[in-house]
C-alpha atoms as a PDB file:
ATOM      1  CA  UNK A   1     109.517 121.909 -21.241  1.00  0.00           C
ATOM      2  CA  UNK A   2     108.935 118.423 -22.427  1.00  0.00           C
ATOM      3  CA  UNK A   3     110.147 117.849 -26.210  1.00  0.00           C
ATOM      4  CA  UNK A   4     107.282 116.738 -28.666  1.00  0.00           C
ATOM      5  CA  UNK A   5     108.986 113.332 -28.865  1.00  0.00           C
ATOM      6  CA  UNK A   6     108.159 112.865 -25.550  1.00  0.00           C
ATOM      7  CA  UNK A   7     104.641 112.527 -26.157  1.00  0.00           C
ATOM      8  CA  UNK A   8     102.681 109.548 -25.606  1.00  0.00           C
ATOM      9  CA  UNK A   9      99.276 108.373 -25.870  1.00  0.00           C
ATOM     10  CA  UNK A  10      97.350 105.097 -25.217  1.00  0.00           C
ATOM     11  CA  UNK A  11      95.263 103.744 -27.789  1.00  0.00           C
ATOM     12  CA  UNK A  12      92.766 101.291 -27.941  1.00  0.00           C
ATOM     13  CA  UNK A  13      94.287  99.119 -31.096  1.00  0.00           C
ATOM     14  CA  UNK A  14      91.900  97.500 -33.603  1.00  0.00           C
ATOM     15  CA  UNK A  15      91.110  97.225 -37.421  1.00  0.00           C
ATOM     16  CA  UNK A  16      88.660 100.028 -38.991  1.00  0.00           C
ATOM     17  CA  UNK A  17      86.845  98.768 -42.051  1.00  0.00           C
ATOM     18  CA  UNK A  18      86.283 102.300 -44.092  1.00  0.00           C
ATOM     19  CA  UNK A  19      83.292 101.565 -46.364  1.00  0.00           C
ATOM     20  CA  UNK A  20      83.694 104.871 -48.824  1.00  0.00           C
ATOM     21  CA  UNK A  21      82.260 105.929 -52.523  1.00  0.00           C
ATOM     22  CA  UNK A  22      84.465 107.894 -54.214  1.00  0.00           C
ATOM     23  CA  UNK A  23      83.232 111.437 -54.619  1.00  0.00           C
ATOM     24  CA  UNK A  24      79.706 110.430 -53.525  1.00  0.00           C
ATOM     25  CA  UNK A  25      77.002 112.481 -51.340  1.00  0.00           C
ATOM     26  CA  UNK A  26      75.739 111.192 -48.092  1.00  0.00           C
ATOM     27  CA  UNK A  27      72.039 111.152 -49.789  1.00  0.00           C
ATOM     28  CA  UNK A  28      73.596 108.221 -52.480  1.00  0.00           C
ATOM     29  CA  UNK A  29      73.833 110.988 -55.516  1.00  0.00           C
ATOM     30  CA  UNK A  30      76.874 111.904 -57.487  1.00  0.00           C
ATOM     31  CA  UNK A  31      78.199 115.940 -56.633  1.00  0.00           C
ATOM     32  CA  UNK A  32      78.507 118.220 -58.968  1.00  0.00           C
ATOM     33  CA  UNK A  33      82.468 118.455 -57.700  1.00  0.00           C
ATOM     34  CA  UNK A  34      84.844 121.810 -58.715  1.00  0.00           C
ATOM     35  CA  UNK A  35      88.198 122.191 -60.326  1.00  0.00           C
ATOM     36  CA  UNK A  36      89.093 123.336 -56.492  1.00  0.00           C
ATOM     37  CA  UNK A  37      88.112 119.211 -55.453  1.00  0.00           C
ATOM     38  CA  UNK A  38      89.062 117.406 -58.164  1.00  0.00           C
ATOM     39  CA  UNK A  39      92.684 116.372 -56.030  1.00  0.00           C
ATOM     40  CA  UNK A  40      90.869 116.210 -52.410  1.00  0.00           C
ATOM     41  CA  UNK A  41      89.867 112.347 -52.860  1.00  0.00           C
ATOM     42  CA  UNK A  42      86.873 110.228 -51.609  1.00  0.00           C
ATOM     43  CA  UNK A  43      84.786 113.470 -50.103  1.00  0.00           C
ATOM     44  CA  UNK A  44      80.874 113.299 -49.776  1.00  0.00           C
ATOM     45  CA  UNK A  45      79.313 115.628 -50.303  1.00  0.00           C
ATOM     46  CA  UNK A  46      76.904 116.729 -47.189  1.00  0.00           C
ATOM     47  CA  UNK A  47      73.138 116.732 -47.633  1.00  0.00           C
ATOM     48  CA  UNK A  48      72.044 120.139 -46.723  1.00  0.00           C
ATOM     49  CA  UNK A  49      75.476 121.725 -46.945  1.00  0.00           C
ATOM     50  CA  UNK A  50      74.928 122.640 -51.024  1.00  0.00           C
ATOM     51  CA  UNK A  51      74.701 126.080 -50.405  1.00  0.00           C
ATOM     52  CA  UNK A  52      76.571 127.319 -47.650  1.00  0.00           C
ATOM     53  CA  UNK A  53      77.965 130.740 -46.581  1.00  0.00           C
ATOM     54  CA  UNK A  54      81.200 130.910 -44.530  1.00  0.00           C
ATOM     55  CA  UNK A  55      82.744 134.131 -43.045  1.00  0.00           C
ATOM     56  CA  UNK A  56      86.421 133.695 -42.785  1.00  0.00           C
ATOM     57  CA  UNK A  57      88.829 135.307 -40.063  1.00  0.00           C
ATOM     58  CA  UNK A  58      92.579 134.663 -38.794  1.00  0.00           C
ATOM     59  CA  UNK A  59      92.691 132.644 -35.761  1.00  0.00           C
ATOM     60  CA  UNK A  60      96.636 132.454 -35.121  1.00  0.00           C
ATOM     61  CA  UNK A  61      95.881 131.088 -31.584  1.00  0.00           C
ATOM     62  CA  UNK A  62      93.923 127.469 -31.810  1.00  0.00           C
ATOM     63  CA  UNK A  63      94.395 127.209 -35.358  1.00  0.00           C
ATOM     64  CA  UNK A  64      95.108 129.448 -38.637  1.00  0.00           C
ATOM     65  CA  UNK A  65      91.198 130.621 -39.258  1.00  0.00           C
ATOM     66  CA  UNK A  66      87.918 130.798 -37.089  1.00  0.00           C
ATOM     67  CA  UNK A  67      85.451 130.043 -39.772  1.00  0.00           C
ATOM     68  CA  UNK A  68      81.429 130.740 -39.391  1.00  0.00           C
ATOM     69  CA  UNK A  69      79.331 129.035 -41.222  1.00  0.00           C
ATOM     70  CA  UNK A  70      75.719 129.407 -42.161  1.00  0.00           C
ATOM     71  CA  UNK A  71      72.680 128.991 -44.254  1.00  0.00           C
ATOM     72  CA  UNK A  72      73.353 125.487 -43.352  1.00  0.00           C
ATOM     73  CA  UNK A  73      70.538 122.514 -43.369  1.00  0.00           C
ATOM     74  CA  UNK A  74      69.955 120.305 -40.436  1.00  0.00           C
ATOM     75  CA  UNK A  75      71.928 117.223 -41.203  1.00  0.00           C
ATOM     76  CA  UNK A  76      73.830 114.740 -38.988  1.00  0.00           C
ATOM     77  CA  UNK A  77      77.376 116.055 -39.653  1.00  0.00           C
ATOM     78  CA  UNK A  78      77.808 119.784 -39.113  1.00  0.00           C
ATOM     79  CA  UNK A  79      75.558 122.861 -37.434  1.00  0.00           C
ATOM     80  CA  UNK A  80      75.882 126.737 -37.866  1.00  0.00           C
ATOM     81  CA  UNK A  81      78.607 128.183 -36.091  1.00  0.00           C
ATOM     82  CA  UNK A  82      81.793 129.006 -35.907  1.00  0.00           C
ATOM     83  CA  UNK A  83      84.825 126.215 -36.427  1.00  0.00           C
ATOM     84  CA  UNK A  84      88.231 125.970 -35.853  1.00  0.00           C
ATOM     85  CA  UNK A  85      89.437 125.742 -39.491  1.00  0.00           C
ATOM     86  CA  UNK A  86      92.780 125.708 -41.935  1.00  0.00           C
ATOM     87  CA  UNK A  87      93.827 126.025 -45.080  1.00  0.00           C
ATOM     88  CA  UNK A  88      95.291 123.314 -47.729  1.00  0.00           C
ATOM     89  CA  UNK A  89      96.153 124.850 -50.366  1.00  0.00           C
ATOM     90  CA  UNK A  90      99.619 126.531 -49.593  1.00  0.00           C
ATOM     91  CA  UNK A  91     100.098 128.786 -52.815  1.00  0.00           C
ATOM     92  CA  UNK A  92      96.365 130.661 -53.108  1.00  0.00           C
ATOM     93  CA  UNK A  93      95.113 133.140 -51.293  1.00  0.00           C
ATOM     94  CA  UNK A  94      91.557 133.494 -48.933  1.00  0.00           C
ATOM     95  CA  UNK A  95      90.449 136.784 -48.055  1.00  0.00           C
ATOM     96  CA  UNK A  96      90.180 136.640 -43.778  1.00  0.00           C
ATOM     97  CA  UNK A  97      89.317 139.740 -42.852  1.00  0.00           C
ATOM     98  CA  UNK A  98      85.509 138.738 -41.650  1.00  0.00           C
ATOM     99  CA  UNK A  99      85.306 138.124 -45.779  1.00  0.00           C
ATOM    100  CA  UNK A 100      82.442 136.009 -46.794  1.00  0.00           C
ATOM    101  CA  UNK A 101      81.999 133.529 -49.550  1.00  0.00           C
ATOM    102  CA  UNK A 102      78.706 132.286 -50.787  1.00  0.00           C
ATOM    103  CA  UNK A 103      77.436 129.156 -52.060  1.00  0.00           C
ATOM    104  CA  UNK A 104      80.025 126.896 -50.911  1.00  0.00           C
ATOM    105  CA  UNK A 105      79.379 123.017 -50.935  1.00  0.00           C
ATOM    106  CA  UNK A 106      80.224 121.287 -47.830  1.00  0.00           C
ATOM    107  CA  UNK A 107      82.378 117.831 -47.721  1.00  0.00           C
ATOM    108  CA  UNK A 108      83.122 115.278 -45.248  1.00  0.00           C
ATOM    109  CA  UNK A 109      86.121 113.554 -44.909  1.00  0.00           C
ATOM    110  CA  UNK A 110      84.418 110.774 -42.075  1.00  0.00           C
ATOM    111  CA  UNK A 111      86.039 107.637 -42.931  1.00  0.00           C
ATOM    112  CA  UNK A 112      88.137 108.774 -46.027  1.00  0.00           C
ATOM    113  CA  UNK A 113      91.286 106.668 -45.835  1.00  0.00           C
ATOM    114  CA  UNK A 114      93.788 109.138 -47.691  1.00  0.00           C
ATOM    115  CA  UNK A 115      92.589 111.948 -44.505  1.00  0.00           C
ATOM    116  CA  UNK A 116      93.244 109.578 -41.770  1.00  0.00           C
ATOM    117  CA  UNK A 117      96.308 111.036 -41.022  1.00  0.00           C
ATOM    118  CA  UNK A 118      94.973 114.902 -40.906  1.00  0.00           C
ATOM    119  CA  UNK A 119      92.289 113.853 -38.748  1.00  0.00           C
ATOM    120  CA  UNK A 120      94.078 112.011 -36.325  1.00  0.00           C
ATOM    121  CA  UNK A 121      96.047 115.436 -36.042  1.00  0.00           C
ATOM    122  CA  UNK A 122      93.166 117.375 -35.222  1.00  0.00           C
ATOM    123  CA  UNK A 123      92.118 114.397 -32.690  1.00  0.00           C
ATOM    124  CA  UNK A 124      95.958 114.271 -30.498  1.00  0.00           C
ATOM    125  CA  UNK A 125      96.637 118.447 -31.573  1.00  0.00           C
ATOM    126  CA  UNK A 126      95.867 119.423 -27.941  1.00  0.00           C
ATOM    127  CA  UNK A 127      97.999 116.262 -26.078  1.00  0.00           C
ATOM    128  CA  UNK A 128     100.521 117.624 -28.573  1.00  0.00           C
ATOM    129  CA  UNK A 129     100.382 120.944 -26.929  1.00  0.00           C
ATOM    130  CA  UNK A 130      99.788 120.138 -23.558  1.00  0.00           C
ATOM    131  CA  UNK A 131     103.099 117.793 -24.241  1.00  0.00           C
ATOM    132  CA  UNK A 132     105.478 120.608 -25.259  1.00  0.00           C
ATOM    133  CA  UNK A 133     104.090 123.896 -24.975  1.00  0.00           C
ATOM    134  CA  UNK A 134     106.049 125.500 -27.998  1.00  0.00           C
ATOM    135  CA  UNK A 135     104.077 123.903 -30.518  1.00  0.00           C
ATOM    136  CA  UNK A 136     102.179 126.587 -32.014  1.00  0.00           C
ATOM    137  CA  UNK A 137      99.114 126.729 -34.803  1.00  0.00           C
ATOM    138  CA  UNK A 138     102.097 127.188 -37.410  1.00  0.00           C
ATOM    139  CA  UNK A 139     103.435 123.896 -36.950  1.00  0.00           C
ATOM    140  CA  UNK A 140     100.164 122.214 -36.975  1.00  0.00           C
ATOM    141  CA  UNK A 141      99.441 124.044 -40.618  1.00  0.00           C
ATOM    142  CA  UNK A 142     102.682 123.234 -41.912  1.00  0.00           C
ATOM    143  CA  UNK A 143     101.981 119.411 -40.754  1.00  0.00           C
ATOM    144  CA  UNK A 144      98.558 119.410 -42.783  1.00  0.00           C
ATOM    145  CA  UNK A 145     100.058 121.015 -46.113  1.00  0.00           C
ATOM    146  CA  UNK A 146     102.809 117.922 -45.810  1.00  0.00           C
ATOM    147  CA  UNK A 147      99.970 115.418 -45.265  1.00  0.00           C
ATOM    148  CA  UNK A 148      97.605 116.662 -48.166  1.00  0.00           C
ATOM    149  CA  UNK A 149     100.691 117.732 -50.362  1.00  0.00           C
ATOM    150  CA  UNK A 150      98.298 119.644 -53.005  1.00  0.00           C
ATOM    151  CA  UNK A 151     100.254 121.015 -54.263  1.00  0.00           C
ATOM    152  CA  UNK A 152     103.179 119.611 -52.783  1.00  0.00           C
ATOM    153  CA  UNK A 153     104.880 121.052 -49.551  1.00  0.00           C
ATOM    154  CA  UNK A 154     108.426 119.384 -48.929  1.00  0.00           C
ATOM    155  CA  UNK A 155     110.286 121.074 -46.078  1.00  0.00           C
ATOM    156  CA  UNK A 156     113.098 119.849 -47.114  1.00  0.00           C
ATOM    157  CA  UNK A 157     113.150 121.183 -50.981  1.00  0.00           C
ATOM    158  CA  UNK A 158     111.145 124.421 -50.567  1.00  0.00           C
ATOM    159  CA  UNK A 159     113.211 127.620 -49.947  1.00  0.00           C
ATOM    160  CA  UNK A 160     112.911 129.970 -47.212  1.00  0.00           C
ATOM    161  CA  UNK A 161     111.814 132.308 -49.360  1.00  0.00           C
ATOM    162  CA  UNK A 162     109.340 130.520 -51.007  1.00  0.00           C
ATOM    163  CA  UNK A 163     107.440 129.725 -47.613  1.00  0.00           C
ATOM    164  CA  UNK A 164     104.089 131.803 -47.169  1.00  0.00           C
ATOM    165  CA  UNK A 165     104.872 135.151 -45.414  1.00  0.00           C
ATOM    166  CA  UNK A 166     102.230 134.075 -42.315  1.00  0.00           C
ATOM    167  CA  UNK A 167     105.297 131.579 -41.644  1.00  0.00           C
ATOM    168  CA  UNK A 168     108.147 133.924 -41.750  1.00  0.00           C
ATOM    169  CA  UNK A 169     109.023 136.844 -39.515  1.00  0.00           C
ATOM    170  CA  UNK A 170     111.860 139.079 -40.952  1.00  0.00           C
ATOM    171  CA  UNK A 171     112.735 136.732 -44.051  1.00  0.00           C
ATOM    172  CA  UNK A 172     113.171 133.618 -41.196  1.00  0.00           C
ATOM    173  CA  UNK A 173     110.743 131.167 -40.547  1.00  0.00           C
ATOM    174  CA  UNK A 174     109.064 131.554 -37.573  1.00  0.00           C
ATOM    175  CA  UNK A 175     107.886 127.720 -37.136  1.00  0.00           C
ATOM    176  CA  UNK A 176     110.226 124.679 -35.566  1.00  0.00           C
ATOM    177  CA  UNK A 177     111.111 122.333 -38.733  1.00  0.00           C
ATOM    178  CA  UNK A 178     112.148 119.749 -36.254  1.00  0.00           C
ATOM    179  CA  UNK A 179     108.968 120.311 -34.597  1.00  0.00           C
ATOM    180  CA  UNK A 180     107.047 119.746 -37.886  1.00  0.00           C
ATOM    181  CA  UNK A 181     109.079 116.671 -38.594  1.00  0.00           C
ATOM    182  CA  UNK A 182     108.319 115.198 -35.089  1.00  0.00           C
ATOM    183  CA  UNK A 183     104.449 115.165 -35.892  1.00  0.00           C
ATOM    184  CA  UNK A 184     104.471 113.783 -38.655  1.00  0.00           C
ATOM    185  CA  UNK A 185     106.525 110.778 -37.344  1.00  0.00           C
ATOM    186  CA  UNK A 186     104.172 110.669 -34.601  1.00  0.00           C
ATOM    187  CA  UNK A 187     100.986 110.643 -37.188  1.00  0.00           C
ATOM    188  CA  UNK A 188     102.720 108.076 -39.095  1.00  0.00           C
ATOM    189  CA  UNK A 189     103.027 105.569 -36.191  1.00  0.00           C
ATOM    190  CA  UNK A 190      99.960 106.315 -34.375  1.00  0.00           C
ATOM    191  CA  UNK A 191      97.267 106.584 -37.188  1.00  0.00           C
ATOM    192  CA  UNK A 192      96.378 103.101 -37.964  1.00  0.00           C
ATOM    193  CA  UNK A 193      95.409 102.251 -34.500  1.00  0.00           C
ATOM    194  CA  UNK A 194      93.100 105.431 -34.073  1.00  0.00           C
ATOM    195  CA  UNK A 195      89.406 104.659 -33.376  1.00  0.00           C
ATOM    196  CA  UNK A 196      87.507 106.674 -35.304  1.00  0.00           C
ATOM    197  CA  UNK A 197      84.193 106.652 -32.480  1.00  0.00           C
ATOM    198  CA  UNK A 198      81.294 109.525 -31.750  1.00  0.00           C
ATOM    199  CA  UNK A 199      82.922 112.105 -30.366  1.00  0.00           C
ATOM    200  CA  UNK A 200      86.342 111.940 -32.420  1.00  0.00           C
ATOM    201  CA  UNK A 201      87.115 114.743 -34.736  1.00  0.00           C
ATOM    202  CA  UNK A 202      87.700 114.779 -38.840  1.00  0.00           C
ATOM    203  CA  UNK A 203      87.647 117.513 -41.441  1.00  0.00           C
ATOM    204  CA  UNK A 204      84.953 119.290 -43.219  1.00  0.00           C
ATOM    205  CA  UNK A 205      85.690 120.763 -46.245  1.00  0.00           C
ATOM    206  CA  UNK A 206      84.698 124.578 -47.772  1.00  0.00           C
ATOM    207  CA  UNK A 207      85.056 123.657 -51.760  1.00  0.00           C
ATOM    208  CA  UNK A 208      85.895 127.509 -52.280  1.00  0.00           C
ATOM    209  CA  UNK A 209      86.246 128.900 -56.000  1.00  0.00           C
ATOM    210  CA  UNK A 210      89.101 127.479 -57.445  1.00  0.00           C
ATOM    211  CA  UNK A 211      91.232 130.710 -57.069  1.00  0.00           C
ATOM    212  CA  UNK A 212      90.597 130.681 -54.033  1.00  0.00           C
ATOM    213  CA  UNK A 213      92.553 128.859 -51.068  1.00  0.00           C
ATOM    214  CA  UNK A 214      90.693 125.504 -49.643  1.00  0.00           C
ATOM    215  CA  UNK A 215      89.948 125.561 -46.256  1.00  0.00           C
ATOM    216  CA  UNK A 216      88.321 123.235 -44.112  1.00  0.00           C
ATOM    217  CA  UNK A 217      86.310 123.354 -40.185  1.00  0.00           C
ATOM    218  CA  UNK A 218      86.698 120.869 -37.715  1.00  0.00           C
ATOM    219  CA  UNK A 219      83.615 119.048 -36.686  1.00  0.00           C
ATOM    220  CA  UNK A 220      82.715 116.108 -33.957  1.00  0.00           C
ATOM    221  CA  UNK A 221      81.619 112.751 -34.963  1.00  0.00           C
ATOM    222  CA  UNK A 222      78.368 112.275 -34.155  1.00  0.00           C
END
């Protein structure tokens, strides 16, 4: 098996101007944004995704949730269907037992700078696999609640005990720290050179009551 650190991937290298309004929707006009947003910076929110419906289930094969959504406008970012999706908020809770949340505003994170990092994850996640087989949708969630930090996830100060029970089997993790840590140094050196082009991936975000966990689908750029 070849280690994560072994991984490698060519890159075309060159500078990408991101040309973002804080908090603004795609049709120019300021959202209406939740307590549940109000630390998930620079989103837009998505013309015709004001009123969605997503039905949540556990994944724990490609990614933590398979997410459907619907009641979704045409627009030039995301479709009805069903999304590879995951969480960011650590410490709540999201019913994912085919549970289904209404009226749920839709935001893009195309060409946010402080989500460059998660979405060059979900752009090199499957090179990551295909370069060391181990790696496993638990390492790629514990990645993304280090990157967003809200609220903040610090391998290194939070106790076993304290991790969510989806990451522990019989009171031990049952993720690869190193693993984790290996990712994110890999994210750090690689994300400033990532071409963000049509095709590429980036996070779409479910603004979910604000008791409720935050969870977001993967889309293609279009």
């Amino acid at each position: 098996m070849k280690p994560v650190t072994n991984f490698k991937i060519c890159l075309i290298a060159m500078t990408v101007l991101f040309s973002t309004s804080c908090e603004k929707s795609l049709t120019g006009s300021e959202p209406d944004l939740t307590i549940t947003l109000k630390s998930v910076e620079e989103v837009q929110l998505i013309s015709g995704g004001e009123n969605t419906t997503i039905t949540v289930n556990k994944n724990n094969n490609e990614s933590n949730f398979s997410i459907y959504f619907s009641n979704i406008d045409a627009n030039n970012v995301i479709e009805n269907g069903t999304l590879e999706a995951w969480c960011i908020d650590w410490t709540k809770h999201i019913g994912s037992n085919n549970t289904t949340y209404q009226g749920i505003k839709l935001y893009s994170t195309d060409r946010v700078e402080k989500w460059e990092k998660v979405n060059y994850l979900l752009n090199i996640k499957d090179q990551l696999k295909n370069g060391d087989p181990n790696i496993t949708w638990r390492e790629f969630q514990v990645v993304i609640w280090s990157l967003r930090a809200n609220p903040e996830f610090d391998l290194d100060k939070i106790e076993v005990e304290d991790l969510p029970s989806s990451m522990l089997t019989n009171g031990q993790p049952n993720f690869s720290y190193d693993k984790v840590k290996e990712i994110l140094l890999i994210l750090e050196n690689g994300y400033k050179e990532f071409v963000f082009s049509a095709g590429t991936k980036f996070a779409v975000i479910a603004a979910t009551p604000a008791d409720v966990q935050t969870v977001f689908g993967v889309v293609e750029k279009k």
